[in-house]
Every structure is written in structure tokens, then in C-alpha cells.
Protein backbone atom coordinates (compact mmCIF):
# COMPACT_ATOMS: atom_id res chain seq x y z
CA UNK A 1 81.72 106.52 74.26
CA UNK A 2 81.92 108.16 77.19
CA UNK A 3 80.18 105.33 79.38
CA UNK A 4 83.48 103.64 78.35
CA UNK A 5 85.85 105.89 79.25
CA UNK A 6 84.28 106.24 82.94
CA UNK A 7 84.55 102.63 83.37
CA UNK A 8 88.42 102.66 82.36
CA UNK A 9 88.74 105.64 84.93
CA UNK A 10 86.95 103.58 87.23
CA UNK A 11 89.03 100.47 86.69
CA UNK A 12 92.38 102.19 86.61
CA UNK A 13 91.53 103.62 90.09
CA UNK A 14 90.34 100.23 91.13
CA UNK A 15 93.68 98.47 90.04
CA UNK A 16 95.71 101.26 91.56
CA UNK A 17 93.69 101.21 95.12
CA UNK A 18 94.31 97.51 95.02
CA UNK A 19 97.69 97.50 94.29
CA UNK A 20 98.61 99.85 96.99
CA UNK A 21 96.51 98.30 99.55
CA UNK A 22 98.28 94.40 98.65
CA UNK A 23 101.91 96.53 98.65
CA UNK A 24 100.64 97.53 102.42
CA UNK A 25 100.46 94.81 103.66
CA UNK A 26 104.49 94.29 103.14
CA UNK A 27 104.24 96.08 106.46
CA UNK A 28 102.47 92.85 108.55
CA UNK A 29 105.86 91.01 108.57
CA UNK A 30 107.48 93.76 110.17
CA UNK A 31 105.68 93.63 113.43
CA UNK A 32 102.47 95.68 112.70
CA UNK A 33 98.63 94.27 113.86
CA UNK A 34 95.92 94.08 111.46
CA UNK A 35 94.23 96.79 113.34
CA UNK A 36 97.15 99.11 113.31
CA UNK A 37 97.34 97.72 109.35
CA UNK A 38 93.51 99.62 108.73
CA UNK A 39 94.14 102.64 110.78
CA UNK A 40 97.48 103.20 108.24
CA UNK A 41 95.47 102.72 105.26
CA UNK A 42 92.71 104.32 106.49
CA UNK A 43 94.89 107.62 106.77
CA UNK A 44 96.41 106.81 102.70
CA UNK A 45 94.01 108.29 100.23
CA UNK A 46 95.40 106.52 97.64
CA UNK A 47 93.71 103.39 99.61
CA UNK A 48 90.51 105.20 98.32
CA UNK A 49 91.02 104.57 94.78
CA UNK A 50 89.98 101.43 95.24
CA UNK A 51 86.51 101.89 96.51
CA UNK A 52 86.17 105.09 94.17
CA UNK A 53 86.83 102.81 91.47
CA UNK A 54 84.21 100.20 91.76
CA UNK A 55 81.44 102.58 92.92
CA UNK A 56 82.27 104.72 89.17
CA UNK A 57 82.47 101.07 87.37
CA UNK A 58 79.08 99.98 88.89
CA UNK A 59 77.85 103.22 88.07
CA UNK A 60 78.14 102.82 84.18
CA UNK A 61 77.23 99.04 84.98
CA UNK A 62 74.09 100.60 85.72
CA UNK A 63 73.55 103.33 83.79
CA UNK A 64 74.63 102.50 80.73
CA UNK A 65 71.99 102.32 77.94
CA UNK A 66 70.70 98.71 77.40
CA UNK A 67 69.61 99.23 73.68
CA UNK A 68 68.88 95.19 71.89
């Protein structure tokens, strides 16, 4: 049970890092580069989540017991 509830942490902080990084890029319209776009989310630690996210998912992905 708990492998489970990892992997829903880890996919809730996946979706949420995704999200935020796709509602970033609202900002490229408005005159910003794509390098000035990385060194913003760079600086956002709720740009994190997303990498945070698959790293705990493929951690239980792993780890989790493979019993037939």
C-alpha cells in the first residue's frame, strides 16, 4: 500500500510541475527569449515538482515488489 501512495505523491507533483511549467510559457508571447524563459523557471521551485515527481514514480517503478 504504501508503494501506491508514493507513486500518487509522485504523480501529483509531476502533474503540478507540468502544469506550471506549460502556464509559463504564457510569458513567450509577451516578448521573453527561451533562454530568459529557463533562467525564470529555473529560479520557480514549483518548476521542480515536476522532475521530483518522476524520479519518486520511477522509484516505486523500480522498487516495487514483483511477486507472480
Amino acid at each position: 500500500m504504501g508503494y501506491i501512495f508514493v507513486f500518487l505523491i509522485g504523480f501529483g507533483l509531476a502533474v503540478s510541475g507540468g502544469v506550471t511549467i506549460i502556464a509559463y510559457l504564457n510569458f513567450l508571447p509577451a516578448g521573453i527569449t527561451w533562454i530568459e524563459y529557463f533562467i525564470f523557471i529555473s529560479g520557480r521551485m514549483e518548476c521542480y515538482f515536476l522532475p521530483l515527481g518522476i524520479v519518486l514514480m520511477a522509484f516505486v517503478v523500480y522498487r516495487y515488489p514483483n511477486t507472480p
